[in-house]
Structures are given as C-alpha cells and as structure tokens.
PDB file of N, CA and C in Angstrom:
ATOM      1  N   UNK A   1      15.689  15.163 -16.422  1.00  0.00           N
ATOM      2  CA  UNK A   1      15.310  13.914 -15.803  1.00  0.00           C
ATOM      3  C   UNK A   1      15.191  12.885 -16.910  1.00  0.00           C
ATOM      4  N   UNK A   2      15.773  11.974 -16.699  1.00  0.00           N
ATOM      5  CA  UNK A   2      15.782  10.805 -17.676  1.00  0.00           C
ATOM      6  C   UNK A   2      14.264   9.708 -17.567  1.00  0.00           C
ATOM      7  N   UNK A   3      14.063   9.771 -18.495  1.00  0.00           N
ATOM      8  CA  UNK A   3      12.867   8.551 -18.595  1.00  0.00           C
ATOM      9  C   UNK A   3      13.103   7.629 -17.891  1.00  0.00           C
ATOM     10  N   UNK A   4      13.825   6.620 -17.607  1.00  0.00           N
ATOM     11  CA  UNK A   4      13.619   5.910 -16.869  1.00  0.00           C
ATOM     12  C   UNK A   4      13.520   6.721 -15.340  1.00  0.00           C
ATOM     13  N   UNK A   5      14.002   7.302 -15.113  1.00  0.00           N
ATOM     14  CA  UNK A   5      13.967   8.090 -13.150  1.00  0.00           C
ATOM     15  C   UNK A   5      12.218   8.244 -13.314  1.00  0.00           C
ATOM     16  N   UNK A   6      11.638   8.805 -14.351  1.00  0.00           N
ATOM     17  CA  UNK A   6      10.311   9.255 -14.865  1.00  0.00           C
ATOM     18  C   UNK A   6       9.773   8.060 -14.147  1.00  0.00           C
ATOM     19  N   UNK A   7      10.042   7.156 -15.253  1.00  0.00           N
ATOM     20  CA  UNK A   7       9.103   5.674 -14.994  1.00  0.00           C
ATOM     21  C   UNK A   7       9.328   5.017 -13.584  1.00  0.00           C
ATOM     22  N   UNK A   8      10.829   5.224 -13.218  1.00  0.00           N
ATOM     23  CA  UNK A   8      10.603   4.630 -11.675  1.00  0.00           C
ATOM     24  C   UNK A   8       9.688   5.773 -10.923  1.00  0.00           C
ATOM     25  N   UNK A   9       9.832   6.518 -10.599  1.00  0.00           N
ATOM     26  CA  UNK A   9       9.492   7.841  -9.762  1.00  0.00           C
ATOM     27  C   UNK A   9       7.647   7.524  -9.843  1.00  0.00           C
ATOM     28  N   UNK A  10       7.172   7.137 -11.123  1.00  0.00           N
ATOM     29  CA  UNK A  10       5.973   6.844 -11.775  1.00  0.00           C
ATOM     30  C   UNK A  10       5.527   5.901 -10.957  1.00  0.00           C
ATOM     31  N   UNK A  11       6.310   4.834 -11.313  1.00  0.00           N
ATOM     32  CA  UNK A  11       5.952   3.571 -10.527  1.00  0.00           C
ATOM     33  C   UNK A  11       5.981   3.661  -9.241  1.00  0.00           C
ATOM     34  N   UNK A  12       6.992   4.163  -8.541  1.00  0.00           N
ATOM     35  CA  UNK A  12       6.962   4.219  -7.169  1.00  0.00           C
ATOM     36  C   UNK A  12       5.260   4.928  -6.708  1.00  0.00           C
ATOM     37  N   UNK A  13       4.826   5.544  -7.298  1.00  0.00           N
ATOM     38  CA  UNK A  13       3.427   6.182  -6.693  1.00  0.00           C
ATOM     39  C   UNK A  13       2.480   5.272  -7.197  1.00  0.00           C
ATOM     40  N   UNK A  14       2.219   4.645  -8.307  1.00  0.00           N
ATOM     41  CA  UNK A  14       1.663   3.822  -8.741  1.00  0.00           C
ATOM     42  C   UNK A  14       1.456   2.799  -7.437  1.00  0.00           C
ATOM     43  N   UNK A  15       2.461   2.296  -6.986  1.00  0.00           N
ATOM     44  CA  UNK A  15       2.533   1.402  -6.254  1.00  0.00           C
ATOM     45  C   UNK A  15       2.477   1.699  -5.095  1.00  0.00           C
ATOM     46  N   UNK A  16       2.316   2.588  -4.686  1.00  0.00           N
ATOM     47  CA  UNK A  16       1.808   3.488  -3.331  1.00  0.00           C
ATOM     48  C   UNK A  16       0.132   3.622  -3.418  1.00  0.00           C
ATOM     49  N   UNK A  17      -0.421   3.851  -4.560  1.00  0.00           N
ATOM     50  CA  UNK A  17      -1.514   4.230  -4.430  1.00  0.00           C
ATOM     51  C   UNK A  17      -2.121   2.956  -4.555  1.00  0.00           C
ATOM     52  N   UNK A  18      -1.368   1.964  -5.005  1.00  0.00           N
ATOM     53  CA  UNK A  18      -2.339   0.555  -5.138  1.00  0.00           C
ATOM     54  C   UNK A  18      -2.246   0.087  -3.296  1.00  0.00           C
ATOM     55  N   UNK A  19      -1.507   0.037  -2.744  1.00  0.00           N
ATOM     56  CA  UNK A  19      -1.105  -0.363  -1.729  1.00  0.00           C
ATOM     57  C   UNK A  19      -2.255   0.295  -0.236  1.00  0.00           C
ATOM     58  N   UNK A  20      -2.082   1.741  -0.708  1.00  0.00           N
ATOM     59  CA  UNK A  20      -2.835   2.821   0.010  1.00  0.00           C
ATOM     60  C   UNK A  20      -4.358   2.036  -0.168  1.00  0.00           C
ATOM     61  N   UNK A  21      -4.514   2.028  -1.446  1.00  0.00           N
ATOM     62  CA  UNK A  21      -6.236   1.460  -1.676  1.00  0.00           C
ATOM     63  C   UNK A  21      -6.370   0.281  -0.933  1.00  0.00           C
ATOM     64  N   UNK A  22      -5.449  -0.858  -1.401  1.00  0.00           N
ATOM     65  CA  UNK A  22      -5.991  -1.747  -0.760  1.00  0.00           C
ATOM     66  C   UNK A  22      -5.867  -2.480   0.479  1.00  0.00           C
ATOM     67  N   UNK A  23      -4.692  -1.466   1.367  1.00  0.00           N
ATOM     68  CA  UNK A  23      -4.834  -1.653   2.858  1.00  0.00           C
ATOM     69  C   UNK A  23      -6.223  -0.712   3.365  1.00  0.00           C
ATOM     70  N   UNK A  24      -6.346   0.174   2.912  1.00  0.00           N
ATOM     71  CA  UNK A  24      -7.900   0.608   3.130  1.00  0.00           C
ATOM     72  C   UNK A  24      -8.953  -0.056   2.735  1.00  0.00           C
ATOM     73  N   UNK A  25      -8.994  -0.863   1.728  1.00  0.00           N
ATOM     74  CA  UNK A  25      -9.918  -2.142   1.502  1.00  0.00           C
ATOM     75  C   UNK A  25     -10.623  -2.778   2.487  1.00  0.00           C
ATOM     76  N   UNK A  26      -9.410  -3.478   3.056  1.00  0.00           N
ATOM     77  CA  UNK A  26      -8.876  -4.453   3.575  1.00  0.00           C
ATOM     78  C   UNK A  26      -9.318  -4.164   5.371  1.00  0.00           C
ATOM     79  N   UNK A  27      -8.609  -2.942   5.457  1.00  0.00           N
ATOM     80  CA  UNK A  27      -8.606  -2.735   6.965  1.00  0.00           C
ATOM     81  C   UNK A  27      -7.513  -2.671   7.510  1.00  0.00           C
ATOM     82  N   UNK A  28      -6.418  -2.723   6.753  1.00  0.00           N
ATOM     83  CA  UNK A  28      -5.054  -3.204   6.939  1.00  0.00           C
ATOM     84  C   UNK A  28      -4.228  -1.621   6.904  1.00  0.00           C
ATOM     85  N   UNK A  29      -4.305  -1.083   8.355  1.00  0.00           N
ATOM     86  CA  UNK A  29      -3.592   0.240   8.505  1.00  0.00           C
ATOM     87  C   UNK A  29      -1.865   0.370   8.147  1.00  0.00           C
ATOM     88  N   UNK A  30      -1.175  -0.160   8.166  1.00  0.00           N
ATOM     89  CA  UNK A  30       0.331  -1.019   7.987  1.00  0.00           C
ATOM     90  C   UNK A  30       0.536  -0.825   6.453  1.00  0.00           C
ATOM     91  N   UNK A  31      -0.671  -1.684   5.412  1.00  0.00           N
ATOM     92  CA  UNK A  31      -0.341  -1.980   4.382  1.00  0.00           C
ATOM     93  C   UNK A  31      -1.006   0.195   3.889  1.00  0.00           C
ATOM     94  N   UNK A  32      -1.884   0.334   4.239  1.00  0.00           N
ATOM     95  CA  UNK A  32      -2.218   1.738   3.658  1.00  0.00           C
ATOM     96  C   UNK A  32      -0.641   2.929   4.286  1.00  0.00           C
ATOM     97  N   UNK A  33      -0.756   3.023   5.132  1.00  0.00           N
ATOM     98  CA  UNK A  33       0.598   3.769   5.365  1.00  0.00           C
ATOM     99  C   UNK A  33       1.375   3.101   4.418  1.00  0.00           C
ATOM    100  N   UNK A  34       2.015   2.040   4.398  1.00  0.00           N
ATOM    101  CA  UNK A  34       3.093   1.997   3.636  1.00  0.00           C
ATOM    102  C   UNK A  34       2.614   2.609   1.896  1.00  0.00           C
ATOM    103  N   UNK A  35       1.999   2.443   1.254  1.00  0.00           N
ATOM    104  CA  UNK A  35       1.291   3.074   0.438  1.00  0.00           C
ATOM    105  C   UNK A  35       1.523   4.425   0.381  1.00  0.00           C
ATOM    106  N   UNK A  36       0.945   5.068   1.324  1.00  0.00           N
ATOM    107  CA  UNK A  36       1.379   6.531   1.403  1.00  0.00           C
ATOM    108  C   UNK A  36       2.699   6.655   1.842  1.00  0.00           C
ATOM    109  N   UNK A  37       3.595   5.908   2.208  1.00  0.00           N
ATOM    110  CA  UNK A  37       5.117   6.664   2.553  1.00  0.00           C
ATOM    111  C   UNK A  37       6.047   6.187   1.223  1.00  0.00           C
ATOM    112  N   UNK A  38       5.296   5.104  -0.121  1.00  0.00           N
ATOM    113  CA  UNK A  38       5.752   4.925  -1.131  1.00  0.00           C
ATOM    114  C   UNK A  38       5.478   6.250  -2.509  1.00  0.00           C
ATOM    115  N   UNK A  39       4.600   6.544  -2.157  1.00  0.00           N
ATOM    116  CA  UNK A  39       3.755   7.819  -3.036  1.00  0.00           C
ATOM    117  C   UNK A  39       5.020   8.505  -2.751  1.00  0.00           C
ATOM    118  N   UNK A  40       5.016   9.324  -1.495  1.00  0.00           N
ATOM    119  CA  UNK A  40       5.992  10.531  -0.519  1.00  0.00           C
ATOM    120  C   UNK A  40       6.795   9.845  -1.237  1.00  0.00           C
ATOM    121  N   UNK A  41       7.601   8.466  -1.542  1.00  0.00           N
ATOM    122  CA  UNK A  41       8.891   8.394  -2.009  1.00  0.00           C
ATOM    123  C   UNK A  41       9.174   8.806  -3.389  1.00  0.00           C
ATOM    124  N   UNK A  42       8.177   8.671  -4.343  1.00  0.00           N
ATOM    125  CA  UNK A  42       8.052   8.971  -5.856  1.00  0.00           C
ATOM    126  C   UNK A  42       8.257  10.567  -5.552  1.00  0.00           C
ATOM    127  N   UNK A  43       7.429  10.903  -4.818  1.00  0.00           N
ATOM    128  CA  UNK A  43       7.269  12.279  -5.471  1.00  0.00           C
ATOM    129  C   UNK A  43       8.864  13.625  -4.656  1.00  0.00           C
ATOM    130  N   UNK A  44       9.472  12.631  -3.791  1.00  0.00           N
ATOM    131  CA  UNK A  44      10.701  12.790  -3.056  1.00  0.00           C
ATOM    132  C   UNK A  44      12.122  12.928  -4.297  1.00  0.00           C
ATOM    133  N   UNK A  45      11.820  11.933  -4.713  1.00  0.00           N
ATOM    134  CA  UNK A  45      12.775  11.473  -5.809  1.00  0.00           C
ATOM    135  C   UNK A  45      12.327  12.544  -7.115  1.00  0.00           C
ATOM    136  N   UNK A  46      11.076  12.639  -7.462  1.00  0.00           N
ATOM    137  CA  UNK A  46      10.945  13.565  -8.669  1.00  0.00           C
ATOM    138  C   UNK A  46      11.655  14.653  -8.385  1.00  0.00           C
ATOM    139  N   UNK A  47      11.479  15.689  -7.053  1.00  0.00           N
ATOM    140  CA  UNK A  47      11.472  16.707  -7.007  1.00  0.00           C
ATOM    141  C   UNK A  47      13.125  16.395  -6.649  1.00  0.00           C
ATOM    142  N   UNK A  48      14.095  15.779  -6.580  1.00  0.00           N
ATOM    143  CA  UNK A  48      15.148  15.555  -6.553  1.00  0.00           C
ATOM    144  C   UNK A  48      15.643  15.594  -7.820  1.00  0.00           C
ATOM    145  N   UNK A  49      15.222  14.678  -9.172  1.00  0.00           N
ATOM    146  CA  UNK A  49      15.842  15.119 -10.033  1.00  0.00           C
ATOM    147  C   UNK A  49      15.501  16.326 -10.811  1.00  0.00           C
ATOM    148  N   UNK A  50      14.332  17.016 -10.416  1.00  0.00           N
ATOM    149  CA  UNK A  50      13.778  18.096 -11.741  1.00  0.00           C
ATOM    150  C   UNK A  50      15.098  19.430 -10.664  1.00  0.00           C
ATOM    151  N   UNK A  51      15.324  19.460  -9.699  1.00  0.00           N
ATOM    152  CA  UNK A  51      16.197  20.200  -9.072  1.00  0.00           C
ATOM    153  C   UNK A  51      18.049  19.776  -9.774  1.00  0.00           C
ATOM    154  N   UNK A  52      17.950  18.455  -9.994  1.00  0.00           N
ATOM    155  CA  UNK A  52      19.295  18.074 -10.893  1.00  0.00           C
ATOM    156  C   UNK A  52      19.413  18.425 -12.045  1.00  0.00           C
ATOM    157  N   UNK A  53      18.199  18.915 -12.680  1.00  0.00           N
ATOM    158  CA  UNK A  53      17.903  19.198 -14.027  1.00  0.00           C
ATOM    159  C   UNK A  53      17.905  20.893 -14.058  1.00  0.00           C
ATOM    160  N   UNK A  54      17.322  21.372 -12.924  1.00  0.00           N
ATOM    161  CA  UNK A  54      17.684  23.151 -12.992  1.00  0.00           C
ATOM    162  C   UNK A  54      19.220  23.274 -12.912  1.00  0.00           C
ATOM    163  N   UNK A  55      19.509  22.356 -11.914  1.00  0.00           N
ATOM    164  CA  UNK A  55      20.953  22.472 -11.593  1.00  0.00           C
ATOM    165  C   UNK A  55      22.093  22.593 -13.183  1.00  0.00           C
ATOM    166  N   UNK A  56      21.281  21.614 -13.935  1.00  0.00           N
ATOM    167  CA  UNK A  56      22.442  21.513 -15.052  1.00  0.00           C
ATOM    168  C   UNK A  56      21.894  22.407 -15.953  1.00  0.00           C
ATOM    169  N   UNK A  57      20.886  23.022 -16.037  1.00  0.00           N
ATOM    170  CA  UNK A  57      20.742  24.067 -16.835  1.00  0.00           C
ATOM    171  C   UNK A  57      21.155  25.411 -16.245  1.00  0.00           C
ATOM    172  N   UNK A  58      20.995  25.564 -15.247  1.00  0.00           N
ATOM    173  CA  UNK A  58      22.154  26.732 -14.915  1.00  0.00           C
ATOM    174  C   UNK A  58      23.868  26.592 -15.125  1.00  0.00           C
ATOM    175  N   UNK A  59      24.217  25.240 -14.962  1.00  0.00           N
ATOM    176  CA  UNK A  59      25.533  25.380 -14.919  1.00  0.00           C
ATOM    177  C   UNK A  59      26.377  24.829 -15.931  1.00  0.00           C
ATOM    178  N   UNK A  60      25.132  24.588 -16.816  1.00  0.00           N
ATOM    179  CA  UNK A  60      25.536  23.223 -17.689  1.00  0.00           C
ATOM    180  C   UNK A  60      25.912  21.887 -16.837  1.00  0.00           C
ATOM    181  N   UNK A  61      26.587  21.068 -18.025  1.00  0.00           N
ATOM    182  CA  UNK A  61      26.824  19.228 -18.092  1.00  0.00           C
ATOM    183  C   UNK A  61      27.815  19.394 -16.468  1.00  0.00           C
TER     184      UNK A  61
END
C-alpha cells in the first residue's frame, strides 16, 4: 500500500469521525450517518489495498 492510499484511506476516517461527532453535537442525524458511512469508506478502501498488497506478494509485480 502506498503512502499516499495510507493518507487518503487516513483521511477518509478522519473525516468521518469529525463529521460523526459533530452531527451528534448538533442533533443532526444526516450529518452523523454520513460520518459513519465515510469511516466504512476508509476502512473499505484499506482492506482493498492491503489485499492488493498480499496479492503482489504472492505473485509478485
């Protein structure tokens, strides 16, 4: 997995969990779901490339 996929994949939850907090703040059910279906997207995408990464170590480049 390349650092940057890292840092997006990173960010994508980052920005889920800010979102999550502060539609729960707020009261704002819309803005907290979306929050949590941005998290689910980070951690969607990680487990996508660390599987691209077994992939090329079994089969190589």
């Amino acid at each position: 997995m390349s650092t940057a996929d890292k840092a997006d994949n990173a960010g994508d939850k980052i920005k889920g969990k800010s979102k999550e907090a502060l539609g729960k703040a707020v009261g704002d059910e819309r803005l907290h779901a979306e929050g949590k279906a941005d998290q689910v997207e980070g951690d969607v995408k990680q487990a996508g490339e660390k599987a691209k990464d077994a992939a090329k170590d079994l089969f190589g480049d």
